[in-house]
N, C-alpha and C. Protein backbone atom coordinates (compact mmCIF):
# COMPACT_ATOMS: atom_id res chain seq x y z
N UNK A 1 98.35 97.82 122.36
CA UNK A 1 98.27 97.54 120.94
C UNK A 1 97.72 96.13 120.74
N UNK A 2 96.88 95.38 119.56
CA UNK A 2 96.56 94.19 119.52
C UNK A 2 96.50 94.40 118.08
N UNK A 3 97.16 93.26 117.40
CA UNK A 3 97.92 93.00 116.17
C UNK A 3 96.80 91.55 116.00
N UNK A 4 96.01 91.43 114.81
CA UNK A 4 95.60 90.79 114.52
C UNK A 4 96.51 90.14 113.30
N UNK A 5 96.40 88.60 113.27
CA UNK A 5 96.64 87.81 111.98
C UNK A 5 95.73 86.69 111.77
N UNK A 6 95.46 87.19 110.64
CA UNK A 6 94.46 85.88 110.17
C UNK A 6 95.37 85.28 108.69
N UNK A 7 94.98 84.88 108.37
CA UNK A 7 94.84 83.51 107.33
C UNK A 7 94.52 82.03 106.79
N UNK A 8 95.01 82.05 105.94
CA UNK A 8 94.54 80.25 105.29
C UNK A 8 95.30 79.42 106.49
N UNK A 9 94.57 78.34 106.12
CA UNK A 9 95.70 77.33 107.18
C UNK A 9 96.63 76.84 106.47
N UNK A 10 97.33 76.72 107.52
CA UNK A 10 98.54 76.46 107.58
C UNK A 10 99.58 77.63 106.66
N UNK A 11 98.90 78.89 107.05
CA UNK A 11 99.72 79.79 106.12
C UNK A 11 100.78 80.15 107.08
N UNK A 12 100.86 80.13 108.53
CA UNK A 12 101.58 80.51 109.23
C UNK A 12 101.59 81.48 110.16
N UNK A 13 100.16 81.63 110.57
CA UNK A 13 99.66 82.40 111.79
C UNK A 13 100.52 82.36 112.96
N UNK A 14 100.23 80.90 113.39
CA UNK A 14 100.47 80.71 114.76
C UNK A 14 102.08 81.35 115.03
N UNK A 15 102.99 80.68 113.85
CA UNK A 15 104.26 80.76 114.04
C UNK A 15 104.67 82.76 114.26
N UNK A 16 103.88 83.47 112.86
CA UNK A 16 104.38 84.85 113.26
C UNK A 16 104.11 85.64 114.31
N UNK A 17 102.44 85.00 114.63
CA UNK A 17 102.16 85.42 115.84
C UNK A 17 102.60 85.47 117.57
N UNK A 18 102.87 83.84 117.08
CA UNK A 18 104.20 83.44 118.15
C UNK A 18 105.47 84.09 118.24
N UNK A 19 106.35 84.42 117.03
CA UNK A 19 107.41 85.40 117.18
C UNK A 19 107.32 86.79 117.53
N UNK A 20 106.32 87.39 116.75
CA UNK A 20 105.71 88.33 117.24
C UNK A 20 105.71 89.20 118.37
N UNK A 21 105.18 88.24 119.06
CA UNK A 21 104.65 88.45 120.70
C UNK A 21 105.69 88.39 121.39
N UNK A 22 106.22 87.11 121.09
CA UNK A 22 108.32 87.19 121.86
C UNK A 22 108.66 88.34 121.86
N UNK A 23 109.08 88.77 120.28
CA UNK A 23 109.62 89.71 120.12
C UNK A 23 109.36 91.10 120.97
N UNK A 24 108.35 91.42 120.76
CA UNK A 24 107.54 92.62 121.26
C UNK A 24 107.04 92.61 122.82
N UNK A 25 107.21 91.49 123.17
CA UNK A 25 106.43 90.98 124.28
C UNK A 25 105.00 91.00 124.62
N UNK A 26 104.22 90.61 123.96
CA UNK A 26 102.89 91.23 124.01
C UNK A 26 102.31 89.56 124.46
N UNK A 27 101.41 89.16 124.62
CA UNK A 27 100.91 88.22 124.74
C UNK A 27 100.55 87.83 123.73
N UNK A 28 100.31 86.25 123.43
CA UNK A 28 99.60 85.42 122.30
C UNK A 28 98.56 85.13 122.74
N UNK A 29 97.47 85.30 121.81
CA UNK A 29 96.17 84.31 121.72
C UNK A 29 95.89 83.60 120.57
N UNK A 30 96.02 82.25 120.54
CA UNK A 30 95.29 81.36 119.22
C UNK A 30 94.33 81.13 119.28
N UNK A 31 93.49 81.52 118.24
CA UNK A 31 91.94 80.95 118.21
C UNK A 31 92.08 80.00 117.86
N UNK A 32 92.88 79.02 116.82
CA UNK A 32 92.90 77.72 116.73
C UNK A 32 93.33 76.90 117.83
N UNK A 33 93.76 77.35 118.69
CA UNK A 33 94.11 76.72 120.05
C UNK A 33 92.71 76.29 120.52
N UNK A 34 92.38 77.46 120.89
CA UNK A 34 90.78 77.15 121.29
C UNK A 34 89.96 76.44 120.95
N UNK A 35 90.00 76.72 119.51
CA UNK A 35 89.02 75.61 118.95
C UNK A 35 89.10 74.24 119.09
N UNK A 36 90.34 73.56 119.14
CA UNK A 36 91.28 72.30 119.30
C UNK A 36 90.75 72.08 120.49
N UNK A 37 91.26 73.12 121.43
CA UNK A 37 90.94 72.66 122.82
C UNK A 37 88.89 72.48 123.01
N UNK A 38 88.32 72.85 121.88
CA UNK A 38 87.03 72.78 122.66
C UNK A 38 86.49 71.50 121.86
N UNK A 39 87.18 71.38 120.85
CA UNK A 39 86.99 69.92 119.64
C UNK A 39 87.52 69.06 120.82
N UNK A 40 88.85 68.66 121.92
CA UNK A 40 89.39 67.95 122.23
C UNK A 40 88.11 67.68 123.67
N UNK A 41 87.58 68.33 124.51
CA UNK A 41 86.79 68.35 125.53
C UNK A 41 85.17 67.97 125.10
N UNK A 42 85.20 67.97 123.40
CA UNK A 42 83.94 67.06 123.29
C UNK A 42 84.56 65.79 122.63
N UNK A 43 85.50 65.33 122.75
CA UNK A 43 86.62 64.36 122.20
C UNK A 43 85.42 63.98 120.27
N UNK A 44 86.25 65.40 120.21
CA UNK A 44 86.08 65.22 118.72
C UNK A 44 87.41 65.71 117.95
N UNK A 45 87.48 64.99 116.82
CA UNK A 45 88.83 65.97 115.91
C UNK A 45 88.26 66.75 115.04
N UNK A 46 89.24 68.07 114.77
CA UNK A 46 89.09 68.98 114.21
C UNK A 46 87.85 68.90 113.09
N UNK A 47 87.92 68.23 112.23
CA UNK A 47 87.12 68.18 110.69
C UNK A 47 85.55 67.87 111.56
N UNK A 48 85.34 66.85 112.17
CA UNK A 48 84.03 66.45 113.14
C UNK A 48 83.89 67.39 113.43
N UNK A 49 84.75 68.58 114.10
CA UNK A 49 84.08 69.36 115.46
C UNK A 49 83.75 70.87 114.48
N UNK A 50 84.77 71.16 113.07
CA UNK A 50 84.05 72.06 112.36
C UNK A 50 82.60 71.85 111.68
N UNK A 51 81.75 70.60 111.27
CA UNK A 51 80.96 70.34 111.23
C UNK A 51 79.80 70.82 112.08
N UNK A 52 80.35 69.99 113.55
CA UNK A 52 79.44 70.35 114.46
C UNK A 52 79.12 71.57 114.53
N UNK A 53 79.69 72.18 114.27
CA UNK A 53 79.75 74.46 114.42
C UNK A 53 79.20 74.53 113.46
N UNK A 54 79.09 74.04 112.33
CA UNK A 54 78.01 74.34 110.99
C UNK A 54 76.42 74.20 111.76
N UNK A 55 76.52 73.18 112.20
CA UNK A 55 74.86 73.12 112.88
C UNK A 55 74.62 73.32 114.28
N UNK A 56 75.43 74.47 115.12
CA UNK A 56 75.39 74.67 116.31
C UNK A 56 76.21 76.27 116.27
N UNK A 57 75.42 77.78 115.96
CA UNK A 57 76.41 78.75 115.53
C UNK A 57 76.79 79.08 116.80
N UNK A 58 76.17 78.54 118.00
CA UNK A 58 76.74 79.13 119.34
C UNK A 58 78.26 78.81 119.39
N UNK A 59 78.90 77.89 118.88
CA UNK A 59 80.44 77.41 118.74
C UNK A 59 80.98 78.63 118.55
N UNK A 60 80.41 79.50 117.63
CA UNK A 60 81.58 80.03 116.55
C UNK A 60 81.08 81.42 117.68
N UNK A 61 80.29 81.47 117.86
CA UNK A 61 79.81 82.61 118.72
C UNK A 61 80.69 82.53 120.52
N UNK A 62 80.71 81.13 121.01
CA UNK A 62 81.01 81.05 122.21
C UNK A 62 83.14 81.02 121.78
N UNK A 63 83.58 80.79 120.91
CA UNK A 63 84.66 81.22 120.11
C UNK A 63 84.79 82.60 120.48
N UNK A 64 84.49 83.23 119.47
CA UNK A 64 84.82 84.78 119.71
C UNK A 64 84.44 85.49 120.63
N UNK A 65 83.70 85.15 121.67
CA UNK A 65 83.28 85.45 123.11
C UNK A 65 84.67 85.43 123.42
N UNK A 66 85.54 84.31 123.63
CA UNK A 66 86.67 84.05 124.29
C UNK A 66 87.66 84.78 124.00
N UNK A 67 87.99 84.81 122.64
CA UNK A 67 88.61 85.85 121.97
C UNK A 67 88.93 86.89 122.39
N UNK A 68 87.74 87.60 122.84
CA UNK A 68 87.15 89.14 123.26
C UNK A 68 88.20 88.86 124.13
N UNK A 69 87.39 87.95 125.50
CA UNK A 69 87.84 88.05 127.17
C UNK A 69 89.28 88.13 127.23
N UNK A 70 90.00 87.47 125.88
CA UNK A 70 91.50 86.95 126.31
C UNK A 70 92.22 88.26 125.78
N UNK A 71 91.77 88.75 124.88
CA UNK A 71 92.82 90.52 125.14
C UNK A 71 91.89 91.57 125.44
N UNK A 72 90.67 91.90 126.18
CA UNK A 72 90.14 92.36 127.14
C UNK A 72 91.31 93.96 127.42
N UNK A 73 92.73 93.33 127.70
CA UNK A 73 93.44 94.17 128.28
C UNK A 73 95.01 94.67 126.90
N UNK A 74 94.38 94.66 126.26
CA UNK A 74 95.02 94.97 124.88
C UNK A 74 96.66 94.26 124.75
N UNK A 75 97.82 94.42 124.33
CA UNK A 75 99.02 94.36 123.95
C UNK A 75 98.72 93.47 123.91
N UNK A 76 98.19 92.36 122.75
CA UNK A 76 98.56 91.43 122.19
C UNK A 76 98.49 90.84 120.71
N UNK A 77 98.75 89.82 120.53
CA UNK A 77 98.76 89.44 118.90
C UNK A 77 98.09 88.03 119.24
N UNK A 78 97.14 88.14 118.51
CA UNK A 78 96.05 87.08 118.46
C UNK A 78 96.04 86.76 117.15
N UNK A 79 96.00 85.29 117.00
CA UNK A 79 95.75 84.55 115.19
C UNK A 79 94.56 83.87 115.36
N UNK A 80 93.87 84.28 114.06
CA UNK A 80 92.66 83.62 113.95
C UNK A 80 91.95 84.31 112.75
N UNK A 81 91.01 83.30 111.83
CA UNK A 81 90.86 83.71 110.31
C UNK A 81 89.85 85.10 110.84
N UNK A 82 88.94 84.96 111.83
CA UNK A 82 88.10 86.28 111.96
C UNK A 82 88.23 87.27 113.30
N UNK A 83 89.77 87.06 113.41
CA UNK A 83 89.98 88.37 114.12
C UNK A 83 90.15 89.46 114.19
N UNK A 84 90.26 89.92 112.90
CA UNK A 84 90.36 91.22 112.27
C UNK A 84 88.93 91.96 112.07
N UNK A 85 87.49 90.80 112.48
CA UNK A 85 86.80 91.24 112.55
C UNK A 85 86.09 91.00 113.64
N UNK A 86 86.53 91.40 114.67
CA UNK A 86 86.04 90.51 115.73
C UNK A 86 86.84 92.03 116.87
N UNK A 87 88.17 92.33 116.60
CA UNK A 87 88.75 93.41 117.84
C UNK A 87 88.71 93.73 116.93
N UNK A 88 89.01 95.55 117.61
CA UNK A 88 89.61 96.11 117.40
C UNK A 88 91.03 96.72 117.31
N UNK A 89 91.82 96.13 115.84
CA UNK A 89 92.60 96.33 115.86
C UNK A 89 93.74 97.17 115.31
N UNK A 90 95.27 97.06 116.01
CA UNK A 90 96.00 98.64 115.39
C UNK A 90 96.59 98.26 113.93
N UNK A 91 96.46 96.65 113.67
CA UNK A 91 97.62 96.00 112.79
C UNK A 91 96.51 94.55 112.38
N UNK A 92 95.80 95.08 111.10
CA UNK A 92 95.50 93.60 110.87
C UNK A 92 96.24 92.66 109.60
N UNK A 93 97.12 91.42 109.66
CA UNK A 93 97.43 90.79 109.17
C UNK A 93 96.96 89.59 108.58
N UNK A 94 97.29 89.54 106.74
CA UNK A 94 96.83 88.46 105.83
C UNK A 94 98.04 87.36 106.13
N UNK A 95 97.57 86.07 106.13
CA UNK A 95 98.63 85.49 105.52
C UNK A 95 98.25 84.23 104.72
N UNK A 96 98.69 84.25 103.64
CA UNK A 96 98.43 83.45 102.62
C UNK A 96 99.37 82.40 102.44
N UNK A 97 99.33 80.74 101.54
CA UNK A 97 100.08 80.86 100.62
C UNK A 97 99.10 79.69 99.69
N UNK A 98 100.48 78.65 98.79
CA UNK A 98 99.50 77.89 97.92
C UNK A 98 98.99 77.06 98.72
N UNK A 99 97.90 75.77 98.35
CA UNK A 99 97.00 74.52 98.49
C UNK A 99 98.49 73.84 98.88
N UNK A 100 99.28 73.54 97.97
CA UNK A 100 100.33 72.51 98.21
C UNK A 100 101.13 73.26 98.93
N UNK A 101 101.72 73.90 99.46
CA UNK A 101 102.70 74.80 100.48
C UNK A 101 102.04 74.40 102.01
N UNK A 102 100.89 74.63 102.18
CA UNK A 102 100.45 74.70 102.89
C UNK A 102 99.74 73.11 103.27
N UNK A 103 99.33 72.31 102.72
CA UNK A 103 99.46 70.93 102.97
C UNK A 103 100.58 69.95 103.62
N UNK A 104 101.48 70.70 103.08
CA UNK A 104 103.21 70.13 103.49
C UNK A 104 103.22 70.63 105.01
N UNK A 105 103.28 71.81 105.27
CA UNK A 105 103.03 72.66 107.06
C UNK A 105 102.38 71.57 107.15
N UNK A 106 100.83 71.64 107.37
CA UNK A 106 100.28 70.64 107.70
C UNK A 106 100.46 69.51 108.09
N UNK A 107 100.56 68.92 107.04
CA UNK A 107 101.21 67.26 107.20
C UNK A 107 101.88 67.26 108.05
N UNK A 108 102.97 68.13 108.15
CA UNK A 108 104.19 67.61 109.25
C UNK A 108 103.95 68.19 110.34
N UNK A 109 103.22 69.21 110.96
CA UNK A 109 102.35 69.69 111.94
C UNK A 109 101.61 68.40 112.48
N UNK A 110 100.74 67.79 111.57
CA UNK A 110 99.63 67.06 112.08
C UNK A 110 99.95 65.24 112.20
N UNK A 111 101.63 64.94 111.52
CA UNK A 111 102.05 63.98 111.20
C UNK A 111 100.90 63.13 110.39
N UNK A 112 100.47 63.41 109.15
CA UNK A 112 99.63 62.74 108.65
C UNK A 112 100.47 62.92 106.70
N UNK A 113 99.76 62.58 106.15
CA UNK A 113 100.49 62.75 104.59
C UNK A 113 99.64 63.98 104.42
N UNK A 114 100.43 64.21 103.07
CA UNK A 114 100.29 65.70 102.20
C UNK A 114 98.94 65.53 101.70
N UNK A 115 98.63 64.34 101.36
CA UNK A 115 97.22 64.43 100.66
C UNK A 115 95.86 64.53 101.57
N UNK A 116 96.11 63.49 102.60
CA UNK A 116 95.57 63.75 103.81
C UNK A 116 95.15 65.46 104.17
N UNK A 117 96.41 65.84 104.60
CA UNK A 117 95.96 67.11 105.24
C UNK A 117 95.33 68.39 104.05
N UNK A 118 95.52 68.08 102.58
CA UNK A 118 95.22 68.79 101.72
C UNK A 118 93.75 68.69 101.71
N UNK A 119 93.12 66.99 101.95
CA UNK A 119 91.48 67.36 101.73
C UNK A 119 90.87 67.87 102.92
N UNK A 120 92.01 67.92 104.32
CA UNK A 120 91.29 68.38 105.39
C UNK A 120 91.33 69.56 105.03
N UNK A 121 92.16 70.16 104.61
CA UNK A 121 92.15 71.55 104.86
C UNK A 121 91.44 72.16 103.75
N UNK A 122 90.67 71.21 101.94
CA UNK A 122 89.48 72.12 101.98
C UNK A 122 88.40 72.13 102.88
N UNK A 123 88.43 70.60 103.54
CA UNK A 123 87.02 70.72 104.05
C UNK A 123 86.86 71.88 104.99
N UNK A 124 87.79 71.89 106.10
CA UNK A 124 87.79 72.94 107.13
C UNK A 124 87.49 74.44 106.23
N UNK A 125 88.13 74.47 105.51
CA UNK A 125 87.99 75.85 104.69
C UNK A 125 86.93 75.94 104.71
N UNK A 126 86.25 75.22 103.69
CA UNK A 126 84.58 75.04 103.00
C UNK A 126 83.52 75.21 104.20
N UNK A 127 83.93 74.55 104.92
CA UNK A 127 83.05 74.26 106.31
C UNK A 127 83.16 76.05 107.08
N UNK A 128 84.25 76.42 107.32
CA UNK A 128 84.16 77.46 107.88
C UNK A 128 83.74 79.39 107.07
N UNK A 129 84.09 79.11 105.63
CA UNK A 129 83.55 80.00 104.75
C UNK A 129 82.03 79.87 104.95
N UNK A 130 81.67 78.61 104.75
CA UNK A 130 80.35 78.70 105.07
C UNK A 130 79.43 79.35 106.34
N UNK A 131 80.07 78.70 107.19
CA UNK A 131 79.82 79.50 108.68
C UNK A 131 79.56 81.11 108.71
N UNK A 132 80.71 81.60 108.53
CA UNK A 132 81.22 82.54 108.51
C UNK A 132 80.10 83.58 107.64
N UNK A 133 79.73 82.93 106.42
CA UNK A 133 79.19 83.70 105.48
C UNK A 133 77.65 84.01 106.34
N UNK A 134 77.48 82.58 106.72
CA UNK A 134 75.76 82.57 107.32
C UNK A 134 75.58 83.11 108.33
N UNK A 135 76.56 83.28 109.38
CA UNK A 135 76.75 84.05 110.63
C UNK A 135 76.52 85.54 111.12
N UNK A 136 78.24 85.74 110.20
CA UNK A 136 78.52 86.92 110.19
C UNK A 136 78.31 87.53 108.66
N UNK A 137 78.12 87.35 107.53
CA UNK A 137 78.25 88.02 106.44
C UNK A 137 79.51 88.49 106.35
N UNK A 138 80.51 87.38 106.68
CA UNK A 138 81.91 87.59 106.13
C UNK A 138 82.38 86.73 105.21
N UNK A 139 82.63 87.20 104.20
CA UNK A 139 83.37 86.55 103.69
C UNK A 139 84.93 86.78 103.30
N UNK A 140 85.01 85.44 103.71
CA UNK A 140 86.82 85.08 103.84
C UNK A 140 87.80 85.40 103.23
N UNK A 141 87.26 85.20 101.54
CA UNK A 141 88.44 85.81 100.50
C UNK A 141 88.01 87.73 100.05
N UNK A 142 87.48 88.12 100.78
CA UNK A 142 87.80 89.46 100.36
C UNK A 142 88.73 89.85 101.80
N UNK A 143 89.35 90.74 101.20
CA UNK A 143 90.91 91.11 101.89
C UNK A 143 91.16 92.46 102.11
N UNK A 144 89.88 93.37 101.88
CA UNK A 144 90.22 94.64 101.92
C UNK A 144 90.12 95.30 103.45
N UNK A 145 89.61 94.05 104.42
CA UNK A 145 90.44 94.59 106.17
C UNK A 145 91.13 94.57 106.38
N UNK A 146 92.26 94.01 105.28
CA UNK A 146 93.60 93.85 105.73
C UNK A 146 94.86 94.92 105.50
N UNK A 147 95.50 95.07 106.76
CA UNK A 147 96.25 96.49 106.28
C UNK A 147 97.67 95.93 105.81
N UNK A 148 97.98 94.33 105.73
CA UNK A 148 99.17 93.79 105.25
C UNK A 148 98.81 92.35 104.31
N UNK A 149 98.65 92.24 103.34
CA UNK A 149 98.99 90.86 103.24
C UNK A 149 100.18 90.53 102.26
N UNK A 150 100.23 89.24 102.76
CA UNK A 150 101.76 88.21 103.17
C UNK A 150 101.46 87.22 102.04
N UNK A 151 102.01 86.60 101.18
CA UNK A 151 102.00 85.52 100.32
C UNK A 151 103.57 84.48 101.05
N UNK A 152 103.27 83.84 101.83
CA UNK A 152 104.65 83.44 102.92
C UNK A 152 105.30 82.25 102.37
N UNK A 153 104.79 81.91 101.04
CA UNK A 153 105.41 80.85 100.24
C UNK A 153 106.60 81.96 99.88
N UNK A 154 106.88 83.07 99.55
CA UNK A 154 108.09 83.88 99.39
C UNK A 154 108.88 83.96 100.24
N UNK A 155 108.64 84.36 101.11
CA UNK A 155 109.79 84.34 102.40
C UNK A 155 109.99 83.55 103.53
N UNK A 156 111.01 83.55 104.55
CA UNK A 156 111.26 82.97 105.48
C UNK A 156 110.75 83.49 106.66
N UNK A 157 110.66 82.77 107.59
CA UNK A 157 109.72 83.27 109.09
C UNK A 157 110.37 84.43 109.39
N UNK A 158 111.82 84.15 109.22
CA UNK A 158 112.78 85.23 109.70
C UNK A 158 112.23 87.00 108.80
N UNK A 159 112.60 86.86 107.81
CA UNK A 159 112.14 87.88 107.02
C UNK A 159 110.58 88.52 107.46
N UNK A 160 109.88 87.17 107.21
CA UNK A 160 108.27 87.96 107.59
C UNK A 160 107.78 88.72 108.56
N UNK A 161 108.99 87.41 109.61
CA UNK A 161 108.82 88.85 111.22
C UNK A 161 109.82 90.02 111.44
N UNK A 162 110.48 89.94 110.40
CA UNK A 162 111.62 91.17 110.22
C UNK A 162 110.42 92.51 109.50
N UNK A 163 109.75 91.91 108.59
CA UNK A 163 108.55 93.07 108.23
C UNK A 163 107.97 93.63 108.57
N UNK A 164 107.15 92.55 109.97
CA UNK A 164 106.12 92.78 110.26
C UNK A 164 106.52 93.71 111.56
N UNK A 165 107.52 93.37 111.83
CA UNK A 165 108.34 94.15 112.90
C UNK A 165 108.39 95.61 112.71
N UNK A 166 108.96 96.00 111.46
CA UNK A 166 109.11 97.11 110.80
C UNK A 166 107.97 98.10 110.81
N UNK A 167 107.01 97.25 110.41
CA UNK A 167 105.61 98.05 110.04
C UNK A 167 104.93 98.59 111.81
N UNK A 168 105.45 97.24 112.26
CA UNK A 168 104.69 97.43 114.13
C UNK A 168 105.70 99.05 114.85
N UNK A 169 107.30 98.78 114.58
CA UNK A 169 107.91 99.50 115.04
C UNK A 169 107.34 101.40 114.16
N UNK A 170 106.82 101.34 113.38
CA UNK A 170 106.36 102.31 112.55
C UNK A 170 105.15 103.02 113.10
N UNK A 171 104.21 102.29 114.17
CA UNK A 171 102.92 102.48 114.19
C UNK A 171 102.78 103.12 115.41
């Protein structure tokens, strides 16, 4: 089985995906891991290194290459905004919430202030809608690949993976 979740940042990928996989035992893959890790090996930070992928589409391409290789052998839950289009998957997951909800994650994720991580995270947005659109002809805010979405400013991690559990144990 391979359970896709995508969403906004800092909506809370990593974390359900991470429980997720505990739970179920399946393996994790973060595409934001990756990306970090390939921003960190050209010692660039994040906002620089989404740039650079605006004018270099092999990034976003040598990205989802990796993607592929790393569940290759299925049972897993992978987070990442275009993984739902990228595998094939049994379970694809939205997760949303507000600008300010999600600045706060941030911030204290990235130890930086709320305002801080609020203009990073349009730019990254902006920067990667764009990509995305010119690339692949995806665009980000339509939602109709999604067979769940999550508004996670409502609930607790606990609850969300109590759902998402539900729906997996269903399938």
């Amino acid at each position: 089985m391979i359970i896709t979740i995508g969403g906004s940042i800092g909506s809370g990928k990593t974390t359900l995906a991470s429980e997720i996989s505990h739970r179920f035992g399946m393996s994790h893959v973060s595409v934001g891991e990756v990306m970090r890790q390939m921003a960190k090996d050209r010692k660039m930070e994040l906002i620089e290194f989404s740039k650079y992928a605006e004018a270099n589409p092999g990034i976003d391409k040598e990205i989802d290459r990796k993607q592929k290789d790393m569940c290759s052998n299925g049972n897993c839950v992978v987070d990442g905004r275009l993984s739902a289009y990228m595998l094939d998957a049994d379970l694809r997951i939205w997760l949303d919430a507000p600008l300010a909800v999600r600045a706060q994650r941030v911030s204290k994720r990235e130890k930086t202030t709320e305002v801080r991580a609020k203009k990073d995270i349009l730019k990254r947005e902006e920067s990667e809608k764009k990509r995305y659109k010119e690339i692949y002809k995806i665009d980000l805010d339509d939602r109709s690949i999604y067979d769940l979405v999550i508004n996670t400013k409502r609930f607790s991690v606990e609850e969300i993976v109590n759902m998402v559990s539900a729906i997996i144990k269903s399938i």
